[in-house]
N, C-alpha and C. Protein backbone atom coordinates (compact mmCIF):
# COMPACT_ATOMS: atom_id res chain seq x y z
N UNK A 1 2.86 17.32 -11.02
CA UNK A 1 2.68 15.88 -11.09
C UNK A 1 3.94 15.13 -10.67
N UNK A 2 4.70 15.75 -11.05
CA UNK A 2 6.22 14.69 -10.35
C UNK A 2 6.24 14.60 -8.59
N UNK A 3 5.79 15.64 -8.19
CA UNK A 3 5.77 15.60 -6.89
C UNK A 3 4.52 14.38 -6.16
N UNK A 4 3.85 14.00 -6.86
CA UNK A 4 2.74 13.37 -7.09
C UNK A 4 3.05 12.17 -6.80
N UNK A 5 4.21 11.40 -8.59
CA UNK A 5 4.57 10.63 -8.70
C UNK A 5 5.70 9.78 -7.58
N UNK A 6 6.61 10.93 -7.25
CA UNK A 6 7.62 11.03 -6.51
C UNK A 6 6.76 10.07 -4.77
N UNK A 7 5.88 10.45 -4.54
CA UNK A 7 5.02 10.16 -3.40
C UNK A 7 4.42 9.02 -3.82
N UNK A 8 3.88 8.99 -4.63
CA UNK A 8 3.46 7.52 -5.11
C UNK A 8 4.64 6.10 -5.07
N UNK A 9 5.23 6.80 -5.39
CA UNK A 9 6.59 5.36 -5.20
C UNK A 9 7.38 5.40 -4.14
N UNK A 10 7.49 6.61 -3.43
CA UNK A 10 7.54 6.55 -1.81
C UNK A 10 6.75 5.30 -0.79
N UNK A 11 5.50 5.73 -1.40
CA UNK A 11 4.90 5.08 -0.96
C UNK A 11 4.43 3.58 -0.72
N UNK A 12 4.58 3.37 -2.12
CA UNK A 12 4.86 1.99 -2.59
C UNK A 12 6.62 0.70 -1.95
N UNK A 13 7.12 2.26 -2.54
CA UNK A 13 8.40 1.34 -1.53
C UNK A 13 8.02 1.36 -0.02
N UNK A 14 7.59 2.09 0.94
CA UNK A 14 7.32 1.75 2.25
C UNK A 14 6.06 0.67 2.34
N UNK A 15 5.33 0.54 1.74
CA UNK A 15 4.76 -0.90 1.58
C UNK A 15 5.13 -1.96 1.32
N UNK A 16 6.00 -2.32 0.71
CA UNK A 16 7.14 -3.24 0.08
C UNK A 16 7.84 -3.32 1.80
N UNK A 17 8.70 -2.37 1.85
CA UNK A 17 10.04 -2.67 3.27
C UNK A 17 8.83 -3.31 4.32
N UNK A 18 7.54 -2.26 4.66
CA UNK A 18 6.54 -3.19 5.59
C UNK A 18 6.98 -5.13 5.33
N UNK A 19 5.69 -5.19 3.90
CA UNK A 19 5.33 -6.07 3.98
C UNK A 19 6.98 -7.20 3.88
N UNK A 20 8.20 -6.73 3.40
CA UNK A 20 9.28 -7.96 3.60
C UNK A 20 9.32 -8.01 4.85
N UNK A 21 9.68 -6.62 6.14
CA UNK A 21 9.79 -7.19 7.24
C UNK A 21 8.77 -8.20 7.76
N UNK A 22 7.36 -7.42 7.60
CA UNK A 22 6.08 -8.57 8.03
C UNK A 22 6.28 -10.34 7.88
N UNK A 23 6.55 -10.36 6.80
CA UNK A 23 6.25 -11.75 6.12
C UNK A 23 7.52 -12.27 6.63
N UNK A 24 9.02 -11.96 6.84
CA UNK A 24 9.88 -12.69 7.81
C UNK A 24 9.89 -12.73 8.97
N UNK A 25 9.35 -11.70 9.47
CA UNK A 25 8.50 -11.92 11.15
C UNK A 25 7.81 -12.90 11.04
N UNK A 26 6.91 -12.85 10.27
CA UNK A 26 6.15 -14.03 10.76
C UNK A 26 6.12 -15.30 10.51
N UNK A 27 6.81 -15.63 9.73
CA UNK A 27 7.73 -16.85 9.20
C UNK A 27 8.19 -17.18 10.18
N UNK A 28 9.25 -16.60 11.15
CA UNK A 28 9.95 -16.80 12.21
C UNK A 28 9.06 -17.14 13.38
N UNK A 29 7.82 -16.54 13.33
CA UNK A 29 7.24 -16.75 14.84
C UNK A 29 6.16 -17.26 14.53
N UNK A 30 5.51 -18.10 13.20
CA UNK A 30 4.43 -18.38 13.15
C UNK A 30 4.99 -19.82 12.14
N UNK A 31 4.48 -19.77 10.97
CA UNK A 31 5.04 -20.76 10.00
C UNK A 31 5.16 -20.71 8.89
N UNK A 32 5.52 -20.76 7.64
CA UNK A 32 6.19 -20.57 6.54
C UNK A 32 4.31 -20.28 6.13
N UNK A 33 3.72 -21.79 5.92
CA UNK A 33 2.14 -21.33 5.17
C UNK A 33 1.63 -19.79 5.69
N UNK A 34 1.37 -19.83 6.96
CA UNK A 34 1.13 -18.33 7.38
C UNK A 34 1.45 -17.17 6.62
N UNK A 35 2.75 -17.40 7.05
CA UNK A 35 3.46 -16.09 6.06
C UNK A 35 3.21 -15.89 4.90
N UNK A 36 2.88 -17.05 4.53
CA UNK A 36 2.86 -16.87 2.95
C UNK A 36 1.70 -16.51 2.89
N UNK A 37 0.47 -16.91 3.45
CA UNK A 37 -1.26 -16.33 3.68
C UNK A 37 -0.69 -14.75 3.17
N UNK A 38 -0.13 -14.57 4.38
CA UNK A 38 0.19 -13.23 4.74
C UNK A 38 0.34 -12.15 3.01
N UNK A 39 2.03 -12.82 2.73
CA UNK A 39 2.14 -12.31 1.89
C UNK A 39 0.93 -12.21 0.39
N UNK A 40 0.35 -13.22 0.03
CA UNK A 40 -1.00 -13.22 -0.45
C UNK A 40 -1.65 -11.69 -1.10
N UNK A 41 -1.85 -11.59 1.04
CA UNK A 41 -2.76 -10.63 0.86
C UNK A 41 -2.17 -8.62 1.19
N UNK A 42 -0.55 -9.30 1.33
CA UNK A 42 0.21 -7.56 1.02
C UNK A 42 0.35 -7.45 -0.19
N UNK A 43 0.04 -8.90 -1.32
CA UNK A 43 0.55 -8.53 -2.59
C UNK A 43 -0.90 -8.57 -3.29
N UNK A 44 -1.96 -8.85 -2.53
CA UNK A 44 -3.05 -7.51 -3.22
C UNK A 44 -3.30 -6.25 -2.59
N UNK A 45 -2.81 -6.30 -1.62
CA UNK A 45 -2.53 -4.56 -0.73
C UNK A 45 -1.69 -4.06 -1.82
N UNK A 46 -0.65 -4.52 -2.58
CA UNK A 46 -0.37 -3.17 -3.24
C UNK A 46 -0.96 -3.24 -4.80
N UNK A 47 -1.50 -4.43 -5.28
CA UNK A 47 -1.75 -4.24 -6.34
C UNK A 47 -3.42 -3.24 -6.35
N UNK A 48 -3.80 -2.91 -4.84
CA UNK A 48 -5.19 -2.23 -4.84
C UNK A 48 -3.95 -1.25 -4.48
N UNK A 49 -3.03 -0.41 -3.85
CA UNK A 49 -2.54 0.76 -4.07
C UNK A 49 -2.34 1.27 -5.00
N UNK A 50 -1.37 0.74 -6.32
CA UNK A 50 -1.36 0.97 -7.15
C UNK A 50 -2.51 1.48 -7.92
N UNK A 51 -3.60 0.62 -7.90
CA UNK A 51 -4.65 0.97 -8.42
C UNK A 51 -5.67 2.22 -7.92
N UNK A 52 -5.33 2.35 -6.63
CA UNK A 52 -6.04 3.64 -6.36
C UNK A 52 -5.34 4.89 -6.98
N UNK A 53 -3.67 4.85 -6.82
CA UNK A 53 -2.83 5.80 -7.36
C UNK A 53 -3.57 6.14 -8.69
N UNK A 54 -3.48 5.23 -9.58
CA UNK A 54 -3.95 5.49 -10.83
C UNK A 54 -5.17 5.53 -10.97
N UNK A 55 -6.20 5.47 -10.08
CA UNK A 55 -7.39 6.18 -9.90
C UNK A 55 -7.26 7.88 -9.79
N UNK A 56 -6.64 8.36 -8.90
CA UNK A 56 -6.30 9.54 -8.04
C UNK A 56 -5.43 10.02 -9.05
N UNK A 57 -4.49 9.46 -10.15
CA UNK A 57 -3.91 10.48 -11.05
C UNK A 57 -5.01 10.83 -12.09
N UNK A 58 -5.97 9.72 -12.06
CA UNK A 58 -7.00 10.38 -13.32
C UNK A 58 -7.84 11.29 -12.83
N UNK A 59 -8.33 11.59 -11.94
CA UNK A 59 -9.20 12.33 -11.54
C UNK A 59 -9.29 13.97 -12.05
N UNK A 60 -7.66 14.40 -12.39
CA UNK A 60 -7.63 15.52 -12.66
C UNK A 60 -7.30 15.86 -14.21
N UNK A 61 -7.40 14.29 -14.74
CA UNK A 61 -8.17 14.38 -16.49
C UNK A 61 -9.55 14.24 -16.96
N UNK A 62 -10.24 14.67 -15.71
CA UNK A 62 -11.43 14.05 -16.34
C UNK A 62 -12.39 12.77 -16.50
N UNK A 63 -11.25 11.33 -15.87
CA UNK A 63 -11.91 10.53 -15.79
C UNK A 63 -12.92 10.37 -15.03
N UNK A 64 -14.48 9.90 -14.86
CA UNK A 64 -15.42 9.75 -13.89
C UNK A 64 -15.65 8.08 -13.71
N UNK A 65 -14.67 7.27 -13.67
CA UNK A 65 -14.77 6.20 -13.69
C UNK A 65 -15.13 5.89 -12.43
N UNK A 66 -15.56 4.65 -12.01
CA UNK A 66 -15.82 4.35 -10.53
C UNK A 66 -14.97 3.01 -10.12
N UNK A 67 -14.84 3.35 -8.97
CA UNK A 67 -13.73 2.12 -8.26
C UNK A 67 -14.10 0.85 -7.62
N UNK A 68 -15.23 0.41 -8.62
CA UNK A 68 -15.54 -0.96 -9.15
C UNK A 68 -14.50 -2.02 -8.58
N UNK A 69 -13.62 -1.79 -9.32
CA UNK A 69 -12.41 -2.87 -9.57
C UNK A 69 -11.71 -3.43 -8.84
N UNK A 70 -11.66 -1.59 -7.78
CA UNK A 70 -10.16 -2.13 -6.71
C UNK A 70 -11.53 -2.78 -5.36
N UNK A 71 -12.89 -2.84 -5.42
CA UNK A 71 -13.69 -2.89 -3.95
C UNK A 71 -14.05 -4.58 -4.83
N UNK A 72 -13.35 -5.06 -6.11
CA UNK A 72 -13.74 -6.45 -6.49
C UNK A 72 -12.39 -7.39 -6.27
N UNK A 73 -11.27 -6.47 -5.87
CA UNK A 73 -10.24 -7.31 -5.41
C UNK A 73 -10.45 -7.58 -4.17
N UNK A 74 -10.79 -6.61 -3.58
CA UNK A 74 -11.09 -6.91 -2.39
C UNK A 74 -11.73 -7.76 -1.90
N UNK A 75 -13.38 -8.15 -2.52
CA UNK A 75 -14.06 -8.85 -2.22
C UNK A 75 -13.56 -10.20 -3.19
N UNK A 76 -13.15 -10.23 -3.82
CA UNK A 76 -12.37 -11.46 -4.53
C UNK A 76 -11.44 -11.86 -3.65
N UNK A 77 -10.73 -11.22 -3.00
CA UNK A 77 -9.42 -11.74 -2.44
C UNK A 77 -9.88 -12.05 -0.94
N UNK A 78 -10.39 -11.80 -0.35
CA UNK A 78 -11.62 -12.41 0.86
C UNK A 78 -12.44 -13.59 0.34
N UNK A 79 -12.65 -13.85 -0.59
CA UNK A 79 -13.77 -15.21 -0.89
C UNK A 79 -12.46 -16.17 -1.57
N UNK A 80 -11.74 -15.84 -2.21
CA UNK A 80 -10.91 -16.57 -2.12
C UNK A 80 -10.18 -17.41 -1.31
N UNK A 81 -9.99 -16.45 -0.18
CA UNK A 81 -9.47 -16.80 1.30
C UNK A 81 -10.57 -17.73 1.93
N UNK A 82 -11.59 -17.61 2.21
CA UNK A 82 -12.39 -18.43 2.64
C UNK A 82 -12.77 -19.58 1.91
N UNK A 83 -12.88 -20.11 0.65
CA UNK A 83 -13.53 -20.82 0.08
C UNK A 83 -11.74 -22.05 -0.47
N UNK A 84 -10.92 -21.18 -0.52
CA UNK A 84 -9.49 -21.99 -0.40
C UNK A 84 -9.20 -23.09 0.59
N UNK A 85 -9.10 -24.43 0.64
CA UNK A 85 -9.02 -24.91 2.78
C UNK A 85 -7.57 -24.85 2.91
N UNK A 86 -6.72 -24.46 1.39
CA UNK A 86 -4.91 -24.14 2.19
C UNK A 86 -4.95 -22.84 2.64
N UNK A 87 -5.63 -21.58 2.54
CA UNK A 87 -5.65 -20.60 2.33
C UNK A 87 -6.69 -19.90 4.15
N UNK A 88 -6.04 -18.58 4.93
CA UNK A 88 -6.48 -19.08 6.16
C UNK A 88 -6.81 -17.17 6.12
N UNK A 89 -8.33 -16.85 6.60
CA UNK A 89 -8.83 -15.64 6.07
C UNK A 89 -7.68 -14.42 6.83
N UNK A 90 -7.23 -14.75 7.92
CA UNK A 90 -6.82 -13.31 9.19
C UNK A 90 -5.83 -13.03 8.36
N UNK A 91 -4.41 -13.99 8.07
CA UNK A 91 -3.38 -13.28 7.76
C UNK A 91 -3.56 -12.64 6.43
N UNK A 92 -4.74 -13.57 5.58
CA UNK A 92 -4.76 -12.82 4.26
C UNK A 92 -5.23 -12.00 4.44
N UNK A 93 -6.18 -11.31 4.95
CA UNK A 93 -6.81 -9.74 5.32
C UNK A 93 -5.59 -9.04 5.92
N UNK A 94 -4.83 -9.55 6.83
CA UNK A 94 -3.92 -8.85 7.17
C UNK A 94 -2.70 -8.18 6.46
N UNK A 95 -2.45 -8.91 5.87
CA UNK A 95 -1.10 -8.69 4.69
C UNK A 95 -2.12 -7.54 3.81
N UNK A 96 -3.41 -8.06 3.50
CA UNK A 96 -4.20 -6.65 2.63
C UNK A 96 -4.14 -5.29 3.20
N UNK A 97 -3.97 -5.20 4.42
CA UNK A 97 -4.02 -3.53 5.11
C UNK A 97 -2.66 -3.13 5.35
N UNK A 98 -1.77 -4.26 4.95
CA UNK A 98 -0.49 -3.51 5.55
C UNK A 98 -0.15 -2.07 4.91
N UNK A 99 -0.72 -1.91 3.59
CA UNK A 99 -0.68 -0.64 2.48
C UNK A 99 -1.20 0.77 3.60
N UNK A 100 -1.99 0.03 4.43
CA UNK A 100 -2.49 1.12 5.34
C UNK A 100 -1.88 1.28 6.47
N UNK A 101 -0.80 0.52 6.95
CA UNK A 101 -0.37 0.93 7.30
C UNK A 101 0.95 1.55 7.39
N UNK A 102 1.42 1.21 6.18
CA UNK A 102 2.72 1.94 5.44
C UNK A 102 2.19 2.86 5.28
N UNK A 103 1.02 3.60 4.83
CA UNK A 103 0.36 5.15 4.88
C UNK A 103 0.66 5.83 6.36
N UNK A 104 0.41 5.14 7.04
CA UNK A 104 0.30 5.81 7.97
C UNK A 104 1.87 6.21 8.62
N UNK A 105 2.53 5.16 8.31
CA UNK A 105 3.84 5.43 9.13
C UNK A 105 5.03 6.76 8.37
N UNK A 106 4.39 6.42 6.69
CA UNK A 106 4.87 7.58 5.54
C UNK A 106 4.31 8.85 6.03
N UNK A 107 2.96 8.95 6.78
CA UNK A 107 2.66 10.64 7.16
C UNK A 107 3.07 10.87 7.93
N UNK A 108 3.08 9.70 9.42
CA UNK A 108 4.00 10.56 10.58
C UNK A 108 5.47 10.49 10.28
N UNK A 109 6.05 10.01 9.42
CA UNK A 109 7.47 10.13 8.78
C UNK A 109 7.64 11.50 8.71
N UNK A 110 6.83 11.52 7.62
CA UNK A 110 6.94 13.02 6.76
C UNK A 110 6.38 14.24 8.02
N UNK A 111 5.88 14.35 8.37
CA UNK A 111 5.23 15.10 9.49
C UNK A 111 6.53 15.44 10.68
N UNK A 112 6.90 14.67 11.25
CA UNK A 112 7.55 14.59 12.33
C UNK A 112 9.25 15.10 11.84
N UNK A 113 9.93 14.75 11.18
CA UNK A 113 11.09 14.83 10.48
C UNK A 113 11.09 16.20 9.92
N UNK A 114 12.11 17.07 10.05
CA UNK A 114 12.02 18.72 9.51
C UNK A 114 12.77 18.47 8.25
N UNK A 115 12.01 19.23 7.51
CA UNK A 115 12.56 19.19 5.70
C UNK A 115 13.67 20.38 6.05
N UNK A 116 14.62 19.67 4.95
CA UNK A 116 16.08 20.23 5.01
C UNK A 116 15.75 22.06 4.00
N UNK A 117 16.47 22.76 4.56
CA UNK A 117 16.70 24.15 3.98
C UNK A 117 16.11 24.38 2.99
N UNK A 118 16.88 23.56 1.94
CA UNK A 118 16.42 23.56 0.54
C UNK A 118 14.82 23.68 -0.06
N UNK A 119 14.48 22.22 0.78
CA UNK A 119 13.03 21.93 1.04
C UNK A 119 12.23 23.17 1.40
N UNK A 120 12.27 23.67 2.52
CA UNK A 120 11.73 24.57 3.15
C UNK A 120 11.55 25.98 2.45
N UNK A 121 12.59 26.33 1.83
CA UNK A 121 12.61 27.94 1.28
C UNK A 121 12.70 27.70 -0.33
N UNK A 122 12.08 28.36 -0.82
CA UNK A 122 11.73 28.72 -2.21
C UNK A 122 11.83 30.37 -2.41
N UNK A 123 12.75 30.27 -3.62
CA UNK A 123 12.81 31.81 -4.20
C UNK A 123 11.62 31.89 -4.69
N UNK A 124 11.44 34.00 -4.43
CA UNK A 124 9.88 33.82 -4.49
C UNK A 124 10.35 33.86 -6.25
N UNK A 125 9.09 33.34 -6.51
CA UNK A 125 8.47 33.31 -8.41
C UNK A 125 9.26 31.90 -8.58
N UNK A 126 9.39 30.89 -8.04
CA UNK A 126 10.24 30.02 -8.44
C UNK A 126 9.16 29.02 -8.32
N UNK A 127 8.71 27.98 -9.04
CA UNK A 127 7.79 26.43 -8.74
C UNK A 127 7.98 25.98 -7.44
């Protein structure tokens, strides 16, 4: 499980570095409200990461709960966006996937980059 955890907040921090660069990019090349749309909807991108994490750590206690919750942020945080008139739907959907794409850039990270010695070799009988 630490190795688990360890990845989980990996992960979370590369969603975070995303979404600060995102949201001052686009501040810079778009306009402060934008960005802020933006940010909106990276800061329910991670509050639905989080929540899947802790979906995905229960799974192997037994919980059979269903993921209700995180597919009602979703659809909450889309009707929000639309039914808001300060509030503008693209960037807020957008800032919501950035989580996906901090996933993605964390696997070809990890993928592409050779784990150091240590990493790599394990005494045998050792965790």
């Amino acid at each position: 499980m630490a190795e688990y955890y360890q990845l989980q907040q990996n992960l979370l921090l590369t969603t975070l570095a995303f979404t600060g660069v995102i949201f001052v990019s686009v501040w810079l090349a778009y306009s402060l409200p934008i960005a802020l749309n933006y940010l909106i909807g990276a800061c329910g991108g991670v509050v639905y990461l989080r929540m899947l994490a802790k979906s995905v750590a229960n799974i192997g206690r037994g919980s059979q709960k269903l993921g209700s919750g995180r597919l009602a942020l979703v659809v909450g945080l889309v009707l929000v966006a639309t039914q808001w008139q300060q509030l503008q739907v693209v960037p807020v959907f957008l800032g919501f996937l950035t989580y996906k794409g901090a996933l993605i850039a964390y696997t070809l990270w990890t993928a592409v980059l050779p784990k150091s010695p240590s990493e790599s070799y394990q005494e045998p009988g050792s965790p």
